[in-house]
Protein backbone atom coordinates (compact mmCIF):
# COMPACT_ATOMS: atom_id res chain seq x y z
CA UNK A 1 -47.95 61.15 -40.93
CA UNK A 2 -48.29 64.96 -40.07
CA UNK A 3 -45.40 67.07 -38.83
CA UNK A 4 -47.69 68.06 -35.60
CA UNK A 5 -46.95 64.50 -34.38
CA UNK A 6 -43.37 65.55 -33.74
CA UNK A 7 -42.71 68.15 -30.89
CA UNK A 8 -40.33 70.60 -32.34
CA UNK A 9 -43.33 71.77 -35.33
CA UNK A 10 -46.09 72.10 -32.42
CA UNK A 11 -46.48 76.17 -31.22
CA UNK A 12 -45.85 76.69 -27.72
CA UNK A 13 -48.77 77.61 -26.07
CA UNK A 14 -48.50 78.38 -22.33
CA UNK A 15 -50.50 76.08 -19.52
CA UNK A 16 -52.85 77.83 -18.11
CA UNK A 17 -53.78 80.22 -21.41
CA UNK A 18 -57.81 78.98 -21.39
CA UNK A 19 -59.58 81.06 -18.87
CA UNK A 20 -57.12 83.59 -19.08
CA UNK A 21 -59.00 87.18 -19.07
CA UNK A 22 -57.76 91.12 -19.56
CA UNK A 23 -59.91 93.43 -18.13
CA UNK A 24 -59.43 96.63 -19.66
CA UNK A 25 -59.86 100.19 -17.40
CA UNK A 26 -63.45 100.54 -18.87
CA UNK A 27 -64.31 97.41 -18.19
CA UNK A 28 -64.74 95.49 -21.13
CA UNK A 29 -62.44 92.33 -21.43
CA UNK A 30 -61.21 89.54 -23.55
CA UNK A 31 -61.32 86.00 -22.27
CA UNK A 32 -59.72 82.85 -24.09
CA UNK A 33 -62.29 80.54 -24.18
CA UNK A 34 -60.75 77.78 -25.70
CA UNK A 35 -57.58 76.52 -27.91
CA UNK A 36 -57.80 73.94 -30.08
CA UNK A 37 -56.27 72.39 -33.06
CA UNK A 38 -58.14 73.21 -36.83
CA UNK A 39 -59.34 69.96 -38.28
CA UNK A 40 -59.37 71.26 -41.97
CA UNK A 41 -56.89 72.80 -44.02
CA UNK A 42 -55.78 76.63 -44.08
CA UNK A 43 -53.92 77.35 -47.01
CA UNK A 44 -50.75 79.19 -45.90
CA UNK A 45 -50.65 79.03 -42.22
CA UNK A 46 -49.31 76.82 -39.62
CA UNK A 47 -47.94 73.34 -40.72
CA UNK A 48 -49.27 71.19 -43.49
CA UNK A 49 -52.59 73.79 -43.54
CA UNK A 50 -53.28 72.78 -39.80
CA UNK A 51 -53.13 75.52 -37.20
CA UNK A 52 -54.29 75.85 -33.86
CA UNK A 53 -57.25 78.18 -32.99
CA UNK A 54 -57.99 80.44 -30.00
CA UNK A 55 -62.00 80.90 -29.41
CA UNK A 56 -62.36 84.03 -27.41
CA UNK A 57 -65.03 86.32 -25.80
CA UNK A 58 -65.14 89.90 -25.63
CA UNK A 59 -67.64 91.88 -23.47
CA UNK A 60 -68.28 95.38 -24.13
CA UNK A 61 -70.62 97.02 -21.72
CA UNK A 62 -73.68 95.32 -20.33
CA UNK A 63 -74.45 93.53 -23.59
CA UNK A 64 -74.20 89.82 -24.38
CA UNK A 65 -70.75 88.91 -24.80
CA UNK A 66 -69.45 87.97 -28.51
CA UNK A 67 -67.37 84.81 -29.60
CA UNK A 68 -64.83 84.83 -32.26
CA UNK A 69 -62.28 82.63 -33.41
CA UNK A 70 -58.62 83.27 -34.90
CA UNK A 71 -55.60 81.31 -35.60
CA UNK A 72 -53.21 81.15 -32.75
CA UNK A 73 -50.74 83.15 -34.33
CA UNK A 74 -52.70 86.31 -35.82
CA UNK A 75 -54.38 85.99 -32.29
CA UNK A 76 -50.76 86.49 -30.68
CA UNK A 77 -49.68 89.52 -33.00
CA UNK A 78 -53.20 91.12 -32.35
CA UNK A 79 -53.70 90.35 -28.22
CA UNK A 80 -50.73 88.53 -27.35
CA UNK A 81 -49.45 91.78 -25.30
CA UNK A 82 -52.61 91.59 -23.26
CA UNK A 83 -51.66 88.16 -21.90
CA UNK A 84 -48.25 88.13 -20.50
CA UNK A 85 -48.16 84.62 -20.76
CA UNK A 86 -48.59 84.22 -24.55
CA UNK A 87 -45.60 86.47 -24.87
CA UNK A 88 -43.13 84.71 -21.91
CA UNK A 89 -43.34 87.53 -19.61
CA UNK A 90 -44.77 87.37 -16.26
CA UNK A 91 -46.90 90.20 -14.12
C-alpha cells in the first residue's frame, strides 16, 4: 500500500491553486494550469518516488504561451512567493 493513501504523508496544497495567475508589472504572467499526482517514480523526491506535479504557463509578450512542468515542491521554493496561497498568506 503507498504512504499517499494516509493523510498525514500527502503535501498540502491549497483549494483553489489551479487557475491561479500572477501578473507581473510588464505583463507577462504565470498561471497554474494543473496539479496532479506523478504516476512513475522520481528517485529522491516526495514519498516512495511519487510526487505531485504543477503544469504551468508562462506568457511573455505577445507570443504563444509556454507549458512546463515541475514537482510541487521545487515549484514552491521557485514561485511559491508569487502565490500567496501556496505559502499560507493571504492578499
Amino acid at each position: 500500500m503507498s504512504k499517499w493513501s494516509e493523510p498525514n504523508n500527502l503535501p498540502h496544497i491549497p483549494e483553489g491553486l489551479v487557475g491561479s495567475k500572477h501578473t507581473f508589472p510588464d505583463g507577462d504572467s504565470i498561471t497554474i494550469f494543473e496539479i496532479k499526482m506523478r504516476d512513475r517514480l522520481i528517485e529522491g523526491a516526495g514519498v516512495e518516488g511519487i510526487t505531485p506535479f504543477i503544469t504551468y504557463e508562462i506568457q511573455q509578450g505577445p507570443g504563444i504561451p509556454r507549458r512546463h512542468q515541475m514537482s510541487y515542491n521545487d515549484f514552491l521554493g521557485m514561485y511559491g512567493h508569487l502565490f500567496p496561497t501556496m505559502s499560507g498568506k493571504q492578499e
